[in-house]
Protein backbone atom coordinates (compact mmCIF):
# COMPACT_ATOMS: atom_id res chain seq x y z
CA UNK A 1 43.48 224.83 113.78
CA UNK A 2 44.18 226.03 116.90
CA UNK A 3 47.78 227.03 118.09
CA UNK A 4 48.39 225.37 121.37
CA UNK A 5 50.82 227.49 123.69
CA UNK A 6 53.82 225.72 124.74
CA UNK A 7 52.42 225.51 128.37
CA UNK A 8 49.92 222.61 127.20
CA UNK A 9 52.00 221.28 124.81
CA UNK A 10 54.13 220.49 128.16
CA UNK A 11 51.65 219.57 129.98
CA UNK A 12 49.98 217.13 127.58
CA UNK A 13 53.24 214.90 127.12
CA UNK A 14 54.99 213.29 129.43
CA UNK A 15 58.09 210.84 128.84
CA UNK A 16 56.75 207.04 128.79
CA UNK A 17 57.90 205.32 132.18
CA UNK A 18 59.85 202.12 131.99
CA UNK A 19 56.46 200.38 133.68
CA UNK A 20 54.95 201.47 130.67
CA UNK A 21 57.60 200.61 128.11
CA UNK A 22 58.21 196.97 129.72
CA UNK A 23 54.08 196.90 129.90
CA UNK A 24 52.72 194.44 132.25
CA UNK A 25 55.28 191.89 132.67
CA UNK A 26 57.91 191.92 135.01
CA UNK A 27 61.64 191.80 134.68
CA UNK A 28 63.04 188.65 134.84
CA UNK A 29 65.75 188.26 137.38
CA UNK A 30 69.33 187.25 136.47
CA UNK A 31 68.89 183.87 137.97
CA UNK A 32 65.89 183.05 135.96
CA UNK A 33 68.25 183.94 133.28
CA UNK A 34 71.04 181.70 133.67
CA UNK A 35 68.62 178.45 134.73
CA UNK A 36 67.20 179.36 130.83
CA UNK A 37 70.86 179.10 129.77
CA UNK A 38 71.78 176.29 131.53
CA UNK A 39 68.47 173.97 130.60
CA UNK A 40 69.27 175.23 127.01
CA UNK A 41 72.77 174.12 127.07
CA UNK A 42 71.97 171.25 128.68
CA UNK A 43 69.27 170.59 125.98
CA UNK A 44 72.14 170.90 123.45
CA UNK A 45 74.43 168.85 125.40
CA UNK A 46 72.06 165.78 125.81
CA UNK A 47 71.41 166.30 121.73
CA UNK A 48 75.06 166.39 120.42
CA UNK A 49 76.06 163.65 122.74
CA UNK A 50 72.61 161.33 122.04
CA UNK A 51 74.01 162.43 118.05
CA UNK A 52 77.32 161.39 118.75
CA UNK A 53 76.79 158.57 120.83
CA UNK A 54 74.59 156.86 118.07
CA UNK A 55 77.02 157.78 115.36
CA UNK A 56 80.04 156.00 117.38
CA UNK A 57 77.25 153.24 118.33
CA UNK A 58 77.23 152.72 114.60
CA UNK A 59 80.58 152.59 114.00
CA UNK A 60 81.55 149.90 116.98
CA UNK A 61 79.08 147.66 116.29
CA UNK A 62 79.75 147.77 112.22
CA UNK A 63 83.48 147.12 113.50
CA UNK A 64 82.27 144.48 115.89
CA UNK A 65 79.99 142.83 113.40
CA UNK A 66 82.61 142.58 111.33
CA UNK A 67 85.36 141.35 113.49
CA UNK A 68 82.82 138.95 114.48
CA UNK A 69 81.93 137.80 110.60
CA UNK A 70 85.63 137.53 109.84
CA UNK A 71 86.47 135.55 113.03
CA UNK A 72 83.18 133.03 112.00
CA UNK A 73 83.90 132.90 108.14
CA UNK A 74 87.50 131.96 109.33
CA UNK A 75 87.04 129.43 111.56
CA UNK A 76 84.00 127.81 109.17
CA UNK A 77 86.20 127.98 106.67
CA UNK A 78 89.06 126.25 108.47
CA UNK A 79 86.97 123.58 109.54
CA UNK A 80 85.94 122.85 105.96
CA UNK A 81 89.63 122.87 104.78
CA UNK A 82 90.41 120.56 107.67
CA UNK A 83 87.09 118.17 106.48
CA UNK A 84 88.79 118.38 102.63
CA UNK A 85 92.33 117.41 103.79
CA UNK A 86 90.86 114.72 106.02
CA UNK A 87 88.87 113.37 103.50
CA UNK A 88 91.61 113.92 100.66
CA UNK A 89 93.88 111.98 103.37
CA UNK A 90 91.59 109.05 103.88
CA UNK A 91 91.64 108.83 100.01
CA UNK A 92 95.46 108.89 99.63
CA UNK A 93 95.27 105.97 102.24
CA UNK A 94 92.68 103.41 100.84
CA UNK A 95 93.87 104.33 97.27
CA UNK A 96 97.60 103.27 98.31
CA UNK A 97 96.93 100.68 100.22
CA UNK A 98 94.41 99.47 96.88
CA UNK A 99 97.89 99.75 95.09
CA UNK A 100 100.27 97.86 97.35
CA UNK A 101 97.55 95.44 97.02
CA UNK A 102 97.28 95.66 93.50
CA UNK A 103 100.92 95.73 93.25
CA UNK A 104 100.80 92.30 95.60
CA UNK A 105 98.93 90.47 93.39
CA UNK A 106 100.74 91.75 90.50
CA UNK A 107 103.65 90.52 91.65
CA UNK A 108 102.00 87.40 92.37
CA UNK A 109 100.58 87.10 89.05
CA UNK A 110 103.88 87.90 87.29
CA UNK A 111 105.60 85.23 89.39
CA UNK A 112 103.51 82.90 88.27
CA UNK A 113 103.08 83.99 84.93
CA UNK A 114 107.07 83.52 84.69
CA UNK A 115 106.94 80.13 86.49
CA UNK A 116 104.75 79.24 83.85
CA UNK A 117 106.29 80.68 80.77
CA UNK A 118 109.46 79.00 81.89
CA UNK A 119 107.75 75.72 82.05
CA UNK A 120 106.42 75.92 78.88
CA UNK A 121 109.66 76.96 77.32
CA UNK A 122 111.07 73.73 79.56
CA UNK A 123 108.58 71.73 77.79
CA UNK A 124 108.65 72.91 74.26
CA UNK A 125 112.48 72.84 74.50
CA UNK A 126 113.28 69.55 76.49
CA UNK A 127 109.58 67.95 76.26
CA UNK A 128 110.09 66.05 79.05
CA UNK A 129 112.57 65.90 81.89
CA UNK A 130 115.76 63.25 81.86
CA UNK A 131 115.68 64.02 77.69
CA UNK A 132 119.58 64.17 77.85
CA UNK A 133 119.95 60.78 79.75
CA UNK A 134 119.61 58.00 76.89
CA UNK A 135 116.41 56.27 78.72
CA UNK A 136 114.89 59.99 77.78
CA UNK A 137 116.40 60.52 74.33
CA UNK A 138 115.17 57.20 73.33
CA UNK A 139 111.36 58.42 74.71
CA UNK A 140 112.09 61.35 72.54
CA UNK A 141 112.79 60.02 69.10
CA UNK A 142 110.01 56.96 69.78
CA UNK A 143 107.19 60.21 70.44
CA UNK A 144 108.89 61.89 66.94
CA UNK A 145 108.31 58.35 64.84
CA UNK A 146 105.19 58.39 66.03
CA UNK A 147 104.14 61.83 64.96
CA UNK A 148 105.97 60.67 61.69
CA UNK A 149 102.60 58.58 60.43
CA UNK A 150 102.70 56.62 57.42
CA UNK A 151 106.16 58.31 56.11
CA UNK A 152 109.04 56.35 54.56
CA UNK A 153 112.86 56.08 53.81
CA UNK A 154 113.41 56.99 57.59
CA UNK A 155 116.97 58.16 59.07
CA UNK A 156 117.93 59.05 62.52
CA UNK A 157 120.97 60.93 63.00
CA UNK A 158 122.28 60.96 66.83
CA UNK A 159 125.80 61.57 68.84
CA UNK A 160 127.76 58.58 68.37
CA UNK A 161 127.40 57.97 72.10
CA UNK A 162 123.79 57.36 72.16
CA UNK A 163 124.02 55.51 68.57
CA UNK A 164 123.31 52.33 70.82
CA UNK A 165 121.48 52.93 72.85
CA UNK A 166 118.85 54.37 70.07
CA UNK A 167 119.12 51.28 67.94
CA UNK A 168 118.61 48.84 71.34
CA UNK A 169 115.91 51.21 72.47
CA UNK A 170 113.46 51.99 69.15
CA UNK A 171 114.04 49.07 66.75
CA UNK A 172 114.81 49.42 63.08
CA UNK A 173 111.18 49.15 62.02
CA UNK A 174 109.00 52.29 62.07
CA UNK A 175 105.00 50.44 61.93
CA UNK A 176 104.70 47.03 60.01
CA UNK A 177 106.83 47.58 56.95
CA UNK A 178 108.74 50.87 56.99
CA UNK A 179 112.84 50.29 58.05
CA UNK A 180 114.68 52.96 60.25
CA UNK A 181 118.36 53.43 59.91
CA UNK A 182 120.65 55.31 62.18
CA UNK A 183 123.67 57.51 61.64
CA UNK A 184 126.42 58.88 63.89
CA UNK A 185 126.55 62.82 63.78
CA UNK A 186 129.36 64.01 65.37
CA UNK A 187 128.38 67.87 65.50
CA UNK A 188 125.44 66.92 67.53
CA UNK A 189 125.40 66.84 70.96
CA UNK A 190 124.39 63.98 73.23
CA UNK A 191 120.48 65.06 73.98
CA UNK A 192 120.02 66.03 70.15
CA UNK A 193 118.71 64.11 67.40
CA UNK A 194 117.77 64.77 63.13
CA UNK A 195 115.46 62.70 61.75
CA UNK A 196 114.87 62.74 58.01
CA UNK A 197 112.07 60.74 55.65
CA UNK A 198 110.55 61.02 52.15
CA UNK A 199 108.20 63.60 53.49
CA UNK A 200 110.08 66.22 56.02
CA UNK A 201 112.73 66.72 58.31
CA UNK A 202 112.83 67.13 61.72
CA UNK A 203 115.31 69.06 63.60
CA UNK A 204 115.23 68.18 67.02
CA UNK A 205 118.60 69.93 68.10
CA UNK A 206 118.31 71.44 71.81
CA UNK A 207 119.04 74.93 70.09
CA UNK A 208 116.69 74.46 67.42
CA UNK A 209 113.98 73.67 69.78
CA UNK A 210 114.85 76.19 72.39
CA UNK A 211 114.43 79.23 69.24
CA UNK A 212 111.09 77.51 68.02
CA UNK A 213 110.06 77.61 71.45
CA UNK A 214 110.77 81.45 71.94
CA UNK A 215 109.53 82.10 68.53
CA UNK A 216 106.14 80.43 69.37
CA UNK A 217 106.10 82.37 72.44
CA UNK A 218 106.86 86.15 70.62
CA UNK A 219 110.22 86.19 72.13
CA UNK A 220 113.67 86.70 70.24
CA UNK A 221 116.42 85.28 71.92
CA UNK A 222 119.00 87.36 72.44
CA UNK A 223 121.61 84.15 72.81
CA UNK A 224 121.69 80.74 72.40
CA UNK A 225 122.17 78.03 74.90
CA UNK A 226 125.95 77.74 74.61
CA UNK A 227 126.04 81.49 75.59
CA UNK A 228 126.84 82.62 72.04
CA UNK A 229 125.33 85.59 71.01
CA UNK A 230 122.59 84.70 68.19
CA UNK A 231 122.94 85.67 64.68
CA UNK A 232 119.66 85.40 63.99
């Protein structure tokens, strides 16, 4: 190889020149530079901010949906209570004014019911009205003699201020054959009578026929007509 003096080694290098080290393309100027910066910020800016406004986008209308469901499922649901209580009310009404009704015609039906057990107490007790006047006690032994039939060895048994007005009023003959005689009872009053034959007896005392009469009827009387607490 061939020693090369220090001449041509000199001469054959020379230092690069910043042309050469940049190459072909030319420096770009300090304004270019910051319009890159600023496009690339800006470019960043519009991203975050698109980012951000989406993610808040998100959020307010999740929020405003649901406001807006809670503010719809409350009012739909208060307008179903308020159809409930209406119709609960309009129930309440008709079914109270069914039970004053039913209440009226209970009422009505107990009056009458009352009315009618009365009566039939009147009836079964007194059997007809004017029984305590003698016209009506005499009505009242003749309907007994009748129900008598074919019995015999007949005695009525009155107050000894109706005795004649019982013998003037029924006769002493009970049918074709059979005799009737009449006693004077002092412990009866003036509308009672006893009459007793060869077959039964008949007690026909106001009392007597005011207990059968409540007996018949499934009621137990808690006095009897002279105000006296019954023993019974």
């Amino acid at each position: 190889m061939t020693n090369m003096s220090d001449r041509q080694l000199a001469e054959r290098w020379e230092m690069p020149t910043v042309s050469a080290r940049l190459g072909s393309h030319p420096a770009a100027s300090p304004a270019g530079e910051a319009e890159t910066i600023r496009r690339e910020a800006a470019a960043r800016g519009f991203a975050q901010g698109r980012r951000q406004g989406l993610e808040a986008g998100r959020k307010d209308g999740w929020r405003a949906g649901r406001d807006q469901g809670y503010a719809e499922g409350l009012r739909a649901g208060t307008e179903q209570a308020e159809r409930q209580a209406a119709r609960h009310l309009d129930m309440m009404q008709r079914l109270s004014a069914d039970t004053a009704t039913l209440i009226e015609q209970g009422n009505t039906c107990l009056g009458n019911a009352l009315v009618d057990l009365a009566m039939t107490i009147a009836r079964q007790v007194v059997g007809w009205s004017g029984v305590a006047t003698p016209p009506g006690l005499v009505q009242a032994v003749r309907g007994t003699l009748k129900d008598l039939g074919n019995a015999t060895h007949i005695v009525v048994r009155v107050h000894p201020a109706a005795l004649s007005a019982i013998k003037a009023g029924v006769g002493h003959t009970h049918g074709a054959e059979t005799a009737v005689s009449f006693e004077a009872d002092e412990t009866l009053e003036a509308h009672d009578y006893l009459i007793a034959s060869d077959a039964t007896e008949i007690d026909a005392r106001l009392r007597t026929r005011w207990e059968a009469a409540c007996k018949s009827l499934g009621i137990t009387p808690a006095e009897d007509l002279s105000g006296e607490p019954n023993d019974t």
